[in-house]
Protein backbone atom coordinates (compact mmCIF):
# COMPACT_ATOMS: atom_id res chain seq x y z
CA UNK A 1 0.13 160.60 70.16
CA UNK A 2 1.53 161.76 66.73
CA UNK A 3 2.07 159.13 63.61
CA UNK A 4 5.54 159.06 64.56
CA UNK A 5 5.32 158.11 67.80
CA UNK A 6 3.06 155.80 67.26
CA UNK A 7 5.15 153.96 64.26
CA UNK A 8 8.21 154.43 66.93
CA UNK A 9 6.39 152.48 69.60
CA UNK A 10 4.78 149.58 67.27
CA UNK A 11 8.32 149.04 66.22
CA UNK A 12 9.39 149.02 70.13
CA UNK A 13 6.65 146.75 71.27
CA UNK A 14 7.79 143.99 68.12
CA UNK A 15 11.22 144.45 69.25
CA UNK A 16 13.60 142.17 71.74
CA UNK A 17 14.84 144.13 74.83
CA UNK A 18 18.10 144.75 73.30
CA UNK A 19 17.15 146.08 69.89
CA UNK A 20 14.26 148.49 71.54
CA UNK A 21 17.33 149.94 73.46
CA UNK A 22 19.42 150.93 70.64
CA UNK A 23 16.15 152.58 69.26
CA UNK A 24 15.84 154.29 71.86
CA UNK A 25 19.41 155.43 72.78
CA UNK A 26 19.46 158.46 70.70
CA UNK A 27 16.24 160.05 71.72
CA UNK A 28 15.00 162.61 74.20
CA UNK A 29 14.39 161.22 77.82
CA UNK A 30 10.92 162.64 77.98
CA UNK A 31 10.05 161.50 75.07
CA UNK A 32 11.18 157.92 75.79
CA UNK A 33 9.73 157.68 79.01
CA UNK A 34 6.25 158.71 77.61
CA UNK A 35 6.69 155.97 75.21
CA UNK A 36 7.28 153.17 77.72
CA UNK A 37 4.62 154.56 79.90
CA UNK A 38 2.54 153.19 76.62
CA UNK A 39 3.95 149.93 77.03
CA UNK A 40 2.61 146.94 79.15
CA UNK A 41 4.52 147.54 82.73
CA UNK A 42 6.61 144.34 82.49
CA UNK A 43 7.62 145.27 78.96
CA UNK A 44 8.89 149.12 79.86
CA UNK A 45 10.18 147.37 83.36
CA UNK A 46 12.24 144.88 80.95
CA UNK A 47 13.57 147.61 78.85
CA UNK A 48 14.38 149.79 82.18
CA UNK A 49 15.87 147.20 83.69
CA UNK A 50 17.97 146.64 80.90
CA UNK A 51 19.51 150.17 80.52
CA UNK A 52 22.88 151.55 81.46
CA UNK A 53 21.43 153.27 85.53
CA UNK A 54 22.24 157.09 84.03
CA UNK A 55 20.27 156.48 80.72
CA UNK A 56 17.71 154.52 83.10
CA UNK A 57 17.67 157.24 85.75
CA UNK A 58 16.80 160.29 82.95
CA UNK A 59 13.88 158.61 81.79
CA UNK A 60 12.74 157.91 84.99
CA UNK A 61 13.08 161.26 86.17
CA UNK A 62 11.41 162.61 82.60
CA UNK A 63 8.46 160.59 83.73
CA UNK A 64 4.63 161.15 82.91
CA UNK A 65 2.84 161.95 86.15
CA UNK A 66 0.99 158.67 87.87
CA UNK A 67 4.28 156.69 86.23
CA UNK A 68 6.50 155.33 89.18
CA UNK A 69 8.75 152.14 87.97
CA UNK A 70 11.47 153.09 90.62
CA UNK A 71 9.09 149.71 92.78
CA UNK A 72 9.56 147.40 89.65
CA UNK A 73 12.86 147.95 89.31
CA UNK A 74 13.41 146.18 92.87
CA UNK A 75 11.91 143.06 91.45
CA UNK A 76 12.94 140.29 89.56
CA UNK A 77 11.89 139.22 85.97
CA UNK A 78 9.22 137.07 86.03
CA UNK A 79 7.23 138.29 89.07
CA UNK A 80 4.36 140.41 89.74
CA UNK A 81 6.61 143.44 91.05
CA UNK A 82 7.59 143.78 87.49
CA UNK A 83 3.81 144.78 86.71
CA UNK A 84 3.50 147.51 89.07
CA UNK A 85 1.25 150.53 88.92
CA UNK A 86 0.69 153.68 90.99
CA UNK A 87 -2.55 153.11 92.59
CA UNK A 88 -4.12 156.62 91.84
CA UNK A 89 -7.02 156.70 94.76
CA UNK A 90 -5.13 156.07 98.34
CA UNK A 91 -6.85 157.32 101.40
CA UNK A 92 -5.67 157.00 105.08
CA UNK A 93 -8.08 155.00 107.42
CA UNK A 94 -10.68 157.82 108.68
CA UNK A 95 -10.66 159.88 105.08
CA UNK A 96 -14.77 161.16 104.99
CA UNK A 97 -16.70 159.91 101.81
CA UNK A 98 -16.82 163.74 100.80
CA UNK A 99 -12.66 164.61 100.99
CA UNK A 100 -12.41 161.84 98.79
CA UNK A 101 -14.56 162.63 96.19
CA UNK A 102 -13.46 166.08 95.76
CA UNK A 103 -10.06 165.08 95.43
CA UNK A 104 -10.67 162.14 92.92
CA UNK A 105 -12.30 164.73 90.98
CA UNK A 106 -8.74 165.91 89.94
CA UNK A 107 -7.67 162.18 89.65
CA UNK A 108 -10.17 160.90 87.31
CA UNK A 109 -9.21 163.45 84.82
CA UNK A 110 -5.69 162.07 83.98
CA UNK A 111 -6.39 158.47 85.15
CA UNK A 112 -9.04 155.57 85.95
CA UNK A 113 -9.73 155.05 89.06
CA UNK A 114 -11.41 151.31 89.58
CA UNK A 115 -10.63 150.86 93.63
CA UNK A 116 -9.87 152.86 96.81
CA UNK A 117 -7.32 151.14 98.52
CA UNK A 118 -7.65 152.49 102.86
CA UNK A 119 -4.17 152.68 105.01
CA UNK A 120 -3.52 152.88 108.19
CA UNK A 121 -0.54 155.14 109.59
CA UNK A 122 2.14 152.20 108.38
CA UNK A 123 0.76 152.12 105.07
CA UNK A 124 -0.98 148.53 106.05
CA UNK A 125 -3.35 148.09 103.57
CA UNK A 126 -6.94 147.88 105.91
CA UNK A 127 -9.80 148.03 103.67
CA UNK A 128 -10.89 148.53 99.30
CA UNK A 129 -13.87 150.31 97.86
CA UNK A 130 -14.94 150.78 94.58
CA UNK A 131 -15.35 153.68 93.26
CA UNK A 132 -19.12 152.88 92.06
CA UNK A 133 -20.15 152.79 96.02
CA UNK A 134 -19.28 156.25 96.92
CA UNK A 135 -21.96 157.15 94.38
CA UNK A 136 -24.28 155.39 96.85
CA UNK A 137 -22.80 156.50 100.53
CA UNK A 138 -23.42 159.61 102.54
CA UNK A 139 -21.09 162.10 102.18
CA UNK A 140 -20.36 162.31 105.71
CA UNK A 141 -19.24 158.67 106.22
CA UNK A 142 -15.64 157.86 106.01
CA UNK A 143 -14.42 155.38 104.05
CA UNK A 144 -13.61 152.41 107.23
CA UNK A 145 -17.51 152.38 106.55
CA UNK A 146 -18.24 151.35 103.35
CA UNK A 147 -15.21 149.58 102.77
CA UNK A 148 -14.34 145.86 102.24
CA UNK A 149 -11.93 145.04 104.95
CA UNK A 150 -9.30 142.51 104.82
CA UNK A 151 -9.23 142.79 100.98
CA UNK A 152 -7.20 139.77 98.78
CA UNK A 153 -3.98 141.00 97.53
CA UNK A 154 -0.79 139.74 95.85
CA UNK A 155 2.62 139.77 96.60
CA UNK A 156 5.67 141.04 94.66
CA UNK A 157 7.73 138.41 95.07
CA UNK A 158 5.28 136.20 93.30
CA UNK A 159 5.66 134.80 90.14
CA UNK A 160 3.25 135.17 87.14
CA UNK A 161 2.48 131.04 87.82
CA UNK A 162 1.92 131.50 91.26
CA UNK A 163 -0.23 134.74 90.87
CA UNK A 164 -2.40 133.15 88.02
CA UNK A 165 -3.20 130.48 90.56
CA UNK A 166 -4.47 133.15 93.24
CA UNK A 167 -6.56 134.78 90.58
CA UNK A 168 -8.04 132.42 88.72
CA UNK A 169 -11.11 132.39 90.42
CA UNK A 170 -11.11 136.08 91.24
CA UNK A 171 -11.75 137.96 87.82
CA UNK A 172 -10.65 141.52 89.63
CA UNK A 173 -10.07 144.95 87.27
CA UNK A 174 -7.65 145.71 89.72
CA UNK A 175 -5.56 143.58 92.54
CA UNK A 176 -3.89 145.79 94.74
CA UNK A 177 0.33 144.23 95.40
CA UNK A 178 1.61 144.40 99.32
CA UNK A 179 4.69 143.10 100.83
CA UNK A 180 4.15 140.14 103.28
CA UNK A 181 3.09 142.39 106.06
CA UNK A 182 0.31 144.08 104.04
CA UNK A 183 2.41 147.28 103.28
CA UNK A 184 0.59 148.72 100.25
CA UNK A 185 3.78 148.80 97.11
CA UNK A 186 0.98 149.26 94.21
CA UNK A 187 -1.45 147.72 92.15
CA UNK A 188 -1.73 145.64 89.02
CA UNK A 189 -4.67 145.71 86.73
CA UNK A 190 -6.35 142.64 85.81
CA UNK A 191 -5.20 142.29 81.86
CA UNK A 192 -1.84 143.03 82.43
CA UNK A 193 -1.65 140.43 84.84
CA UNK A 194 -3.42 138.01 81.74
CA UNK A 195 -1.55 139.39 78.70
CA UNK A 196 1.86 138.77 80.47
CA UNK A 197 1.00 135.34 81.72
CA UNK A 198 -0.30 134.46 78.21
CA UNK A 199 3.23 135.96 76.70
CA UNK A 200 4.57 133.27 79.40
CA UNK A 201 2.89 130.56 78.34
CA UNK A 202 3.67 131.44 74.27
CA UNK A 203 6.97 131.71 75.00
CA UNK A 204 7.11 128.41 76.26
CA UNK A 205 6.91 126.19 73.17
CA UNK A 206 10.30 128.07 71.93
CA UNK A 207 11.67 127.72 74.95
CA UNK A 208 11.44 124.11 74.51
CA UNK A 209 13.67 124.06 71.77
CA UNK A 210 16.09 126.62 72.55
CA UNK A 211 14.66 129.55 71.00
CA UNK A 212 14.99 132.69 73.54
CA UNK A 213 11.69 134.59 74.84
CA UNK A 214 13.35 137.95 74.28
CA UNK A 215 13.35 136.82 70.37
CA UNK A 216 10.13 138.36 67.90
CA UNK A 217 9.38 138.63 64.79
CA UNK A 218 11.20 141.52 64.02
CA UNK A 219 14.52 140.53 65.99
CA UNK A 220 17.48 142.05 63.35
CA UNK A 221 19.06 138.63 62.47
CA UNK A 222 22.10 138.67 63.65
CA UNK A 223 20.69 139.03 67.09
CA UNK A 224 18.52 136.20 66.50
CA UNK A 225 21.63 134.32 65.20
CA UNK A 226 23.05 134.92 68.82
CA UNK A 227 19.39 133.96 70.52
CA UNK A 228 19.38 130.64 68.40
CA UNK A 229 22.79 129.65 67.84
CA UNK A 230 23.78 128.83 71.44
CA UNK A 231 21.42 125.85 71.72
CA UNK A 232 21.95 124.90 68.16
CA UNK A 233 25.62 124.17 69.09
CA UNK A 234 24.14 122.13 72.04
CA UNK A 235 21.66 120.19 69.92
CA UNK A 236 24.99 119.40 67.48
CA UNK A 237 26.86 117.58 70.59
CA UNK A 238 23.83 115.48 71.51
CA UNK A 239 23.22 114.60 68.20
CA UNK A 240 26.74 113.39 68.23
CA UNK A 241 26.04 111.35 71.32
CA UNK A 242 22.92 109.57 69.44
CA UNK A 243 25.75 109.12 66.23
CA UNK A 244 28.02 107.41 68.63
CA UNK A 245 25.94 105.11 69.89
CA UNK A 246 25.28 104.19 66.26
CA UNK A 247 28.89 104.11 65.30
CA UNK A 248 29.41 101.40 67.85
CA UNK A 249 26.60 99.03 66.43
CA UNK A 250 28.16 99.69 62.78
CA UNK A 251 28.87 95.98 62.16
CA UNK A 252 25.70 95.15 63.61
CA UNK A 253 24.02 97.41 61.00
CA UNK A 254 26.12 96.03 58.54
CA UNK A 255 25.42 92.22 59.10
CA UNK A 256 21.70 92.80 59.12
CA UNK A 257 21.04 95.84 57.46
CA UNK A 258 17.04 95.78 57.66
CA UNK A 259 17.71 96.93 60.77
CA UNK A 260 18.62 100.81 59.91
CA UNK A 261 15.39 101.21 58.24
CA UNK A 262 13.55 100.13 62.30
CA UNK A 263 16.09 102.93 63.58
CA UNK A 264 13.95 106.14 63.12
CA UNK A 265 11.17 104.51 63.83
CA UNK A 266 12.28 103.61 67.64
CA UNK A 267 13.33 107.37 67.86
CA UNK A 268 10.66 108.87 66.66
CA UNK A 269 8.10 106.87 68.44
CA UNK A 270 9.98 107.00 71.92
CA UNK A 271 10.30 110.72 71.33
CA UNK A 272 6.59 111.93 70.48
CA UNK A 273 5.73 109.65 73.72
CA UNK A 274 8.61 111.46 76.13
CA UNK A 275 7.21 114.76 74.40
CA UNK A 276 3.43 113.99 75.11
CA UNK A 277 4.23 113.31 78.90
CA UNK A 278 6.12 116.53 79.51
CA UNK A 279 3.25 118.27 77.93
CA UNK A 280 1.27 116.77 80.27
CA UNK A 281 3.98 117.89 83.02
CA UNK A 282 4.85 121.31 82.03
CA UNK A 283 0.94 122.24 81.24
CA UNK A 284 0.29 120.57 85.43
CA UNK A 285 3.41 122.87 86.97
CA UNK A 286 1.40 125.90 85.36
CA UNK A 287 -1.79 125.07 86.68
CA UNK A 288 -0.16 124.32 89.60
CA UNK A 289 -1.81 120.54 89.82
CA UNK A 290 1.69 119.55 91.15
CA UNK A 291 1.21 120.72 94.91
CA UNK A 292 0.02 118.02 97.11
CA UNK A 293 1.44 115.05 94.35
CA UNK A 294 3.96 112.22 94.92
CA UNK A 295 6.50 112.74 92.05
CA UNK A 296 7.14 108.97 92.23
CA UNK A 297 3.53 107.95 91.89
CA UNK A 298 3.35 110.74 88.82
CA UNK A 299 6.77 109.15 87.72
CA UNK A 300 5.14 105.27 87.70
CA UNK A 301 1.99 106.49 85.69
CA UNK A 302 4.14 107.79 82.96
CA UNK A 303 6.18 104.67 83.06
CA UNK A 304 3.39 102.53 82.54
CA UNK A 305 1.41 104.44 80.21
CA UNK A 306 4.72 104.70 78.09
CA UNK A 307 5.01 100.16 78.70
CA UNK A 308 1.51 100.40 77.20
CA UNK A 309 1.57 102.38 74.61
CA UNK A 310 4.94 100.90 73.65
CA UNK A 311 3.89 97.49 73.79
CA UNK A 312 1.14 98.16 70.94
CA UNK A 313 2.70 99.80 68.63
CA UNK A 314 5.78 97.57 69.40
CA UNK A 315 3.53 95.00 68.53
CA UNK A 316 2.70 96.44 65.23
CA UNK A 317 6.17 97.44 64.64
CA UNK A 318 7.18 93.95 65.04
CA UNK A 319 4.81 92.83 62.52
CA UNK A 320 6.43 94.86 60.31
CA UNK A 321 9.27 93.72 60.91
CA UNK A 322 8.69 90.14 60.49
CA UNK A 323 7.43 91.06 56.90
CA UNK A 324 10.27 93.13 55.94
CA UNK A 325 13.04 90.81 57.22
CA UNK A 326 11.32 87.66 55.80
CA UNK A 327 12.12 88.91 52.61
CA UNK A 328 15.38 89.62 53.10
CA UNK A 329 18.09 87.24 52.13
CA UNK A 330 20.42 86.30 54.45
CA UNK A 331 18.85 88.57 57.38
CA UNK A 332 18.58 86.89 61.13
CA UNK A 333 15.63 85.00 62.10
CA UNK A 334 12.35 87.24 61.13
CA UNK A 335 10.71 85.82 64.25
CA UNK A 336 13.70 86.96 66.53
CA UNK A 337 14.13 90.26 65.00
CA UNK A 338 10.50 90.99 65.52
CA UNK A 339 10.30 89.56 69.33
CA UNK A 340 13.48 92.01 69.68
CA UNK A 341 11.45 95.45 68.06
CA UNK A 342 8.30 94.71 69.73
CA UNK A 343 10.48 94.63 73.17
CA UNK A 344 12.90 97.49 72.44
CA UNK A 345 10.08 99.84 71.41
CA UNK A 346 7.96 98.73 74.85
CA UNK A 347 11.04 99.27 76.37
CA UNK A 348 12.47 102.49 75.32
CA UNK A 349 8.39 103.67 75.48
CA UNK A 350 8.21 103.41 78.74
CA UNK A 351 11.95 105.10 79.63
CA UNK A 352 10.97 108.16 77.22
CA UNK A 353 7.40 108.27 79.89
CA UNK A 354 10.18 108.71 82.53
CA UNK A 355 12.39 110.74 80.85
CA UNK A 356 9.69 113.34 79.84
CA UNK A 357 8.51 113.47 82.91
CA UNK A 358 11.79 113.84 85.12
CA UNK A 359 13.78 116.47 82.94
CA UNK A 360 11.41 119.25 83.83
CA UNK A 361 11.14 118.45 86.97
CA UNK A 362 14.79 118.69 87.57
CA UNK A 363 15.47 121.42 85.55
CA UNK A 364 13.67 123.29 88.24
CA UNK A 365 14.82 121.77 90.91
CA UNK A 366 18.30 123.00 89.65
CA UNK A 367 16.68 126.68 89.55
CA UNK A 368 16.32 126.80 85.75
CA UNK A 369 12.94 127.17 83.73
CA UNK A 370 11.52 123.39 83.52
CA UNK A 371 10.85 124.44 79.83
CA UNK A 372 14.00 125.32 78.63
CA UNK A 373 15.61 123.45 75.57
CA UNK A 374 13.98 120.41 77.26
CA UNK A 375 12.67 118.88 74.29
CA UNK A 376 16.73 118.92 73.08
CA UNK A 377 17.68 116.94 75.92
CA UNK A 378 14.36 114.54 76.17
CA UNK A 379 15.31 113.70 72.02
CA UNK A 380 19.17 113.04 73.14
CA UNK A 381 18.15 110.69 76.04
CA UNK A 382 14.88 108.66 73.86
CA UNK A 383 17.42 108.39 70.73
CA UNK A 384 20.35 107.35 72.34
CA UNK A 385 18.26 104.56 74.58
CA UNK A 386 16.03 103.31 71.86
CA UNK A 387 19.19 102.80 69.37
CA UNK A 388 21.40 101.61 71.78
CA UNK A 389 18.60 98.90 73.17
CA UNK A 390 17.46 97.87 70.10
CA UNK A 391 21.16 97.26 68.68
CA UNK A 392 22.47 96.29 71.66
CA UNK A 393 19.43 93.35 71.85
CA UNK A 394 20.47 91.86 68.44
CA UNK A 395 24.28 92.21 68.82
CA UNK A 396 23.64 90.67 72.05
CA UNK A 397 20.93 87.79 71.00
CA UNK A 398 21.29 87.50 67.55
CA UNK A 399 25.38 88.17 66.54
């Protein structure tokens, strides 16, 4: 590959989907297919998918040989289809030891070949080999003899979550991909299979906060603008939720004033808590710990380990407090405001535990990604409750 090309496809490979296209628009089909055959297979699958189908169906057809992403295209975002290879060594059931050989000597030229995948006449998948043990067979056996029959494989349809969980204890080069009924579609090495599910999971802090996974580093900005700005506008209308609840309390605030300074101090501790239980969530639904748990028994843990850790540093906040408001003149009782923080902060503690649990859980349920912009509405939902109970206690008690 020439300087150029290589520039041109470090450039592609920092790019978002959108941005590689317009690149890419203006150049040769052969020359962009080669390109994306350089690419991981869900990134040049992403871009593909992404084209106008002319533009799409030139660079397919411009094509290195042993490049096929017509079978990716059928898939979805997100799954395993998207990572499909040609296998390069495919024998039918009965191939002898010695036809294969002489024809992988051709093969192993222009690609690696790591398995031999064995079909029957439907294209069943029967049987893998690797390629080591023909090294070691006779040349006159056929391959139903030294193969490993009723070999693992995944499925298409799967997603990168629910793949990871099938291989995790099977550290494969190669998996060969069939559909349900063990029709071979293609194969997906090993380290694509890890590099995409790691882009997954480092895409999912951003996601968290609104931030797109197409976005990179070298995103021009006024596409990032329109990644980011979206969710932005979002945050601004929750934000104005929390400053409602606020606005309501105002004479509160304004009769005992010690009370703004206890404000961020609710939010913020309500919030890291909500935050460190859907950490706890989000990191279980990719390791798949959730299968086989009672959401409402996960739901009460959270609950009381928020109760907990609310009521000590509740505690400590209503030391402080005491202190603070004992030296203020003309403030409520010290004794009642701190009795009020210790309880609000236990309080809103244990709801953020709930909240941080529940929101990912029903943002899939609704079909969406559990991780997206949920730490926008877990803040909303821990400011707005903390405020409004602790505000709502002393308007209620104390005014």
């Amino acid at each position: 590959m020439s300087q150029e090309a290589q520039a041109l496809l470090n450039k592609v490979a920092a790019l978002d989907t959108q941005t590689a296209i317009e690149r890419l628009d203006a150049r040769d089909p052969a020359e962009v297919a080669k390109l994306l055959a350089s690419l991981p297979p869900a990134r040049a699958n992403n871009i593909l998918a992404a084209m106008s189908e002319d533009t799409r169906a030139r660079i397919m057809e411009a094509a290195p040989a042993g490049t096929d992403w017509s079978d990716a295209q059928r898939y979805p975002e997100g799954t395993v289809g998207r990572l499909l290879e040609d296998p390069p060594a495919v024998f039918r059931s009965g191939t002898s030891v010695a036809t294969a050989v002489d024809v992988l000597r051709e093969t192993i030229r222009n690609r690696m070949v790591t398995y031999l995948f064995v079909i029957d006449a439907q294209n069943h998948l029967i049987g893998v080999t690797a390629f080591r043990e023909l090294l070691y067979a006779e040349r006159t056996q056929t391959l139903d003899e030294v193969m490993l029959r009723a070999p693992f494989f995944l499925r298409p349809e799967m997603t990168m979550v629910e793949a990871m969980r099938e291989v995790v204890t099977r550290h494969f080069p190669v998996y060969p991909v069939c559909e349900e009924d063990g029709t071979l579609v293609g194969q997906v090495r090993g380290q694509v299979l890890f590099e995409q599910q790691a882009f997954e999971i480092s895409a999912q802090a951003g996601a968290m906060v609104g931030v797109e996974k197409e976005e990179r580093l070298a995103t021009p900005l006024l596409r990032s603008f329109k990644f980011r700005h979206p969710w932005l506008q979002i945050n601004l209308l929750t934000v104005f939720v929390s400053a409602a609840v606020v606005g309501i309390f105002k004479d509160t605030i304004n009769s005992v004033v010690v009370l703004a300074m206890f404000l961020p101090v609710l939010g913020g501790q309500s919030g890291n808590l909500g935050c460190q239980s859907m950490a706890v969530l989000l990191r279980g639904m990719t390791l798949g710990e959730l299968r086989g748990m009672k959401v409402a028994a996960l739901i009460g843990k959270e609950a009381m380990l928020g109760l907990m850790n609310g009521s000590v540093t509740g505690a400590l906040a209503g030391v402080a407090m005491y202190i603070v408001a004992s030296r203020e003149h003309g403030a409520q009782p010290p004794l009642y405001l701190a009795l009020i923080t210790a309880i609000a902060m236990a309080t809103s503690c244990m709801i953020a535990g709930v909240a941080g649990t529940t929101i990912p859980l029903v943002l899939k349920r609704l079909g969406a990604d559990p991780a997206t912009a949920s730490s926008i509405f877990l803040t909303t939902i821990t400011d707005v409750v903390s405020m409004g109970m602790f505000l709502g206690m002393v308007t209620w008690f104390l005014l």
